[in-house]
N, C-alpha and C. Protein backbone atom coordinates (compact mmCIF):
# COMPACT_ATOMS: atom_id res chain seq x y z
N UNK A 1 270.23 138.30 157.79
CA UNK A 1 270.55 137.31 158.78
C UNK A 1 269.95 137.62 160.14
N UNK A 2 269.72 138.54 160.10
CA UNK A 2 268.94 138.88 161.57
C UNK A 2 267.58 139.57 161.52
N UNK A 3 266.61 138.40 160.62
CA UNK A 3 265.14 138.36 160.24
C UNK A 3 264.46 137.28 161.39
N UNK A 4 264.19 137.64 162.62
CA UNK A 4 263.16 136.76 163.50
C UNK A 4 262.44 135.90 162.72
N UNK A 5 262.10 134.77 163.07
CA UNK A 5 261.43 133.66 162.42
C UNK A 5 260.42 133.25 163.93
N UNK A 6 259.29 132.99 163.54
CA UNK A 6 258.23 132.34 164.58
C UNK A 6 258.68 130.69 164.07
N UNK A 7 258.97 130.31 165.15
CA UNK A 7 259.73 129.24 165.11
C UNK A 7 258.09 128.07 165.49
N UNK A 8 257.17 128.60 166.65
CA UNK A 8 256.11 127.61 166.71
C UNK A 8 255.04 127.70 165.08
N UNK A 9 255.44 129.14 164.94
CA UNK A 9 254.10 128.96 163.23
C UNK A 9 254.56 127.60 162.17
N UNK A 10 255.98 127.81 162.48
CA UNK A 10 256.89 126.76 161.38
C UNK A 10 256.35 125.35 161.51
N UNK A 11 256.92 125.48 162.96
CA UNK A 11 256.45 123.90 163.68
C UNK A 11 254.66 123.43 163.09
N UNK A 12 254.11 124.23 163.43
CA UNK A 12 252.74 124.06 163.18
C UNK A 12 252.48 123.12 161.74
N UNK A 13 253.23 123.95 160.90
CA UNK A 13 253.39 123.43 159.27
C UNK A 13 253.99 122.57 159.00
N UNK A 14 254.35 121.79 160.15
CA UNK A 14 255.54 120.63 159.52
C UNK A 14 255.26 119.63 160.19
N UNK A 15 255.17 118.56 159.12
CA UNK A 15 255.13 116.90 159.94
C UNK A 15 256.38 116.47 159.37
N UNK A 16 256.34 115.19 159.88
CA UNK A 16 258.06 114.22 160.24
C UNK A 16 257.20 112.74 159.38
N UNK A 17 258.04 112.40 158.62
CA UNK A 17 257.57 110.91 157.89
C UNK A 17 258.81 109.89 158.19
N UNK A 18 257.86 108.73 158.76
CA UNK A 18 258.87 107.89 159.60
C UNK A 18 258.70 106.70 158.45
N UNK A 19 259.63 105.93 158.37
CA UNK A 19 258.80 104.54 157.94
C UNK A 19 258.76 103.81 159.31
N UNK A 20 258.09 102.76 159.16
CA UNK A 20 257.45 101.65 160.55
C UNK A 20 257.29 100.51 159.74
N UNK A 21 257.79 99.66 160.45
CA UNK A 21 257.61 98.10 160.09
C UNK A 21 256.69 97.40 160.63
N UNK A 22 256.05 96.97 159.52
CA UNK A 22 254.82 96.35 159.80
C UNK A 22 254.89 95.00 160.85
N UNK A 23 255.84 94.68 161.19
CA UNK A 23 256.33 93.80 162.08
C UNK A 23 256.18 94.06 163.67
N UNK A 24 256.47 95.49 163.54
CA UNK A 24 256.58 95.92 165.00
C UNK A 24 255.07 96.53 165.73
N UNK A 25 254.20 96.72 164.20
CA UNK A 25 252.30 97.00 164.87
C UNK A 25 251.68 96.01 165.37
N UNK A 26 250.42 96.49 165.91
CA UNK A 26 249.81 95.67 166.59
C UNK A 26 249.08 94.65 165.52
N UNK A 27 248.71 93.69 166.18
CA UNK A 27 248.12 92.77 165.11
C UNK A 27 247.55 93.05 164.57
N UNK A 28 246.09 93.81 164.68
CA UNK A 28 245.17 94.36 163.89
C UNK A 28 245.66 95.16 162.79
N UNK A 29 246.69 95.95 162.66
CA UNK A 29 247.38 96.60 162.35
C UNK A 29 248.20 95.91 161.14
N UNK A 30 248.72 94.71 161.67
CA UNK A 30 249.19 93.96 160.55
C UNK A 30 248.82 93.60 159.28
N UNK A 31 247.41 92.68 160.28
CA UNK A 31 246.25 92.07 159.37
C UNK A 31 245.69 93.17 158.09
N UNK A 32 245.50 94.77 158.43
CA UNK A 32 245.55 95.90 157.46
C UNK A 32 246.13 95.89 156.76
N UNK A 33 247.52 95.75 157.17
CA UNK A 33 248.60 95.75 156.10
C UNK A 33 248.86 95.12 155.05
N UNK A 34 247.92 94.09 155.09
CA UNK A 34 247.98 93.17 154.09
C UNK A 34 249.42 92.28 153.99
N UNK A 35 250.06 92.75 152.55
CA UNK A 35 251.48 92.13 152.28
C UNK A 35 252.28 93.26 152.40
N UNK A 36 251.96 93.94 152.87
CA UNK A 36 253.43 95.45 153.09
C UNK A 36 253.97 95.00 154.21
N UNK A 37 255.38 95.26 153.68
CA UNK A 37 256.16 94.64 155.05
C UNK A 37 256.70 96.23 156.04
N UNK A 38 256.27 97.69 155.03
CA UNK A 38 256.29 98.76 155.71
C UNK A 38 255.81 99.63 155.39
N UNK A 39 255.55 100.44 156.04
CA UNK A 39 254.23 101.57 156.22
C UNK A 39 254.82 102.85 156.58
N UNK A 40 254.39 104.27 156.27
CA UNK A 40 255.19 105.46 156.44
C UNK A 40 253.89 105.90 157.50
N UNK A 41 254.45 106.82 158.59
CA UNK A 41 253.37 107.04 159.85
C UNK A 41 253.84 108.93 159.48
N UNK A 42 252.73 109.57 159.71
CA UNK A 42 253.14 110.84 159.59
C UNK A 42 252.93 111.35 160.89
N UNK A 43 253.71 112.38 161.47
CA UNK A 43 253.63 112.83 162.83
C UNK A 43 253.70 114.21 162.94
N UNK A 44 252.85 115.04 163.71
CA UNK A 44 253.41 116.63 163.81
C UNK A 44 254.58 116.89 165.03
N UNK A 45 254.64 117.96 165.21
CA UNK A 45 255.83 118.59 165.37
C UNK A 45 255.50 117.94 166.67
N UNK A 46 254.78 117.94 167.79
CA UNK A 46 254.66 117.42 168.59
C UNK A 46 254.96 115.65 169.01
N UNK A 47 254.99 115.22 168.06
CA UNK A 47 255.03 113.76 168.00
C UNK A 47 253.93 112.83 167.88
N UNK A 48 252.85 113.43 168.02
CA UNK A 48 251.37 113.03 167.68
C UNK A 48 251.40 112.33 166.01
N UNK A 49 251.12 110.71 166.32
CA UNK A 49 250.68 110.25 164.79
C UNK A 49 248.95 110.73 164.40
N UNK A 50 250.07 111.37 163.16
CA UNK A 50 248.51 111.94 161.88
C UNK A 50 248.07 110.91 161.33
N UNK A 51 248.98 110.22 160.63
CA UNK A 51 248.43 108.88 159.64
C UNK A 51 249.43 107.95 159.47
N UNK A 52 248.72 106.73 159.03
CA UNK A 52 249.45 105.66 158.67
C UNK A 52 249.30 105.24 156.98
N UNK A 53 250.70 105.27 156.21
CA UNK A 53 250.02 105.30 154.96
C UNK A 53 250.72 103.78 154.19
N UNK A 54 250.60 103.67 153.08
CA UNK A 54 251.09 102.70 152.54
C UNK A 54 252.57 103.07 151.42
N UNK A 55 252.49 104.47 151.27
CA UNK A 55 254.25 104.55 150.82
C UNK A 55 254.74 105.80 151.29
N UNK A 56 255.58 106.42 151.07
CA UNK A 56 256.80 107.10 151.45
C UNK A 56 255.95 108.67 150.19
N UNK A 57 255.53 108.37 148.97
CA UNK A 57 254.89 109.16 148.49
C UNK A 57 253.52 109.56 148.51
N UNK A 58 252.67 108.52 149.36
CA UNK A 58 251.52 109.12 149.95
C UNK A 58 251.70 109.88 151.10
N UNK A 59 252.40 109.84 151.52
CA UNK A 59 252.31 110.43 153.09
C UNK A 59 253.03 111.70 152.65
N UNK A 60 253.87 112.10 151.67
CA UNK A 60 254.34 113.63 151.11
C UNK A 60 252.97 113.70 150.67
N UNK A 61 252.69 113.28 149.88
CA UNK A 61 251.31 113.66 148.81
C UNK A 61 249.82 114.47 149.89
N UNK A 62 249.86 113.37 151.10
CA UNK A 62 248.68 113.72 151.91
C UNK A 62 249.57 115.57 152.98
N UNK A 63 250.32 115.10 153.21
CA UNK A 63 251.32 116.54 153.60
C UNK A 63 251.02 117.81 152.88
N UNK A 64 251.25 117.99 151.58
CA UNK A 64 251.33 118.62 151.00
C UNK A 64 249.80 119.21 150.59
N UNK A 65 248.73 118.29 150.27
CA UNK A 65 247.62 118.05 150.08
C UNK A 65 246.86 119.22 151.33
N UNK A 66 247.42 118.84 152.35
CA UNK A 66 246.64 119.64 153.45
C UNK A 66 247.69 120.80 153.80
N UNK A 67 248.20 121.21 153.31
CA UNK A 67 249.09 122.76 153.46
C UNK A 67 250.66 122.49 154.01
N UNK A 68 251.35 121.15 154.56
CA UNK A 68 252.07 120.81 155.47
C UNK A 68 253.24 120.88 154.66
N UNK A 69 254.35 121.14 155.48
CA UNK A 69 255.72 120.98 154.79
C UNK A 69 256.46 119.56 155.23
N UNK A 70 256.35 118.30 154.32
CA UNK A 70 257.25 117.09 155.11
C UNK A 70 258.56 117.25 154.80
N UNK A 71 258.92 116.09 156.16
CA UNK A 71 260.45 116.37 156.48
C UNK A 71 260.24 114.84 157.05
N UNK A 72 261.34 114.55 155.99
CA UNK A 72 262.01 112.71 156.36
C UNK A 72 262.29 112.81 157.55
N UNK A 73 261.95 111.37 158.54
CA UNK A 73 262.34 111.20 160.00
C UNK A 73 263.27 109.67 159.96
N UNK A 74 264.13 109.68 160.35
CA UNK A 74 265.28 108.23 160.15
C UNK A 74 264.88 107.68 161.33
């Protein structure tokens, strides 16, 4: 229980998966979207959007894909 953890290395490794409604993007944005009425945005620890994807299992899939640990964002 009293093992130090680098708390920024962690951060580094971890993005946040939001869903976003395609309602609330910009038009161009929409028009992409085709018929999805929502889209999962991946973000790092910082809050910086990585990507915009089309489900909830691409955006783990692309996470994981590039070394990242995801973590659902409500």
């Amino acid at each position: 229980m009293h093992t130090k953890f680098d708390l920024n290395a962690m951060a580094a490794k971890t993005v946040y998966v939001k869903p976003i409604e395609v309602a609330d993007l910009p038009d161009e944005l929409r028009e992409q979207a085709g018929e999805l009425e929502q889209l999962f945005a991946v973000h790092n620890a910082k809050g910086e959007q990585l990507a915009l994807v089309a489900t909830n299992e691409m955006a783990v899939h692309l996470a994981l894909e590039n070394d990242m640990q995801p973590v659902a964002l409500h």
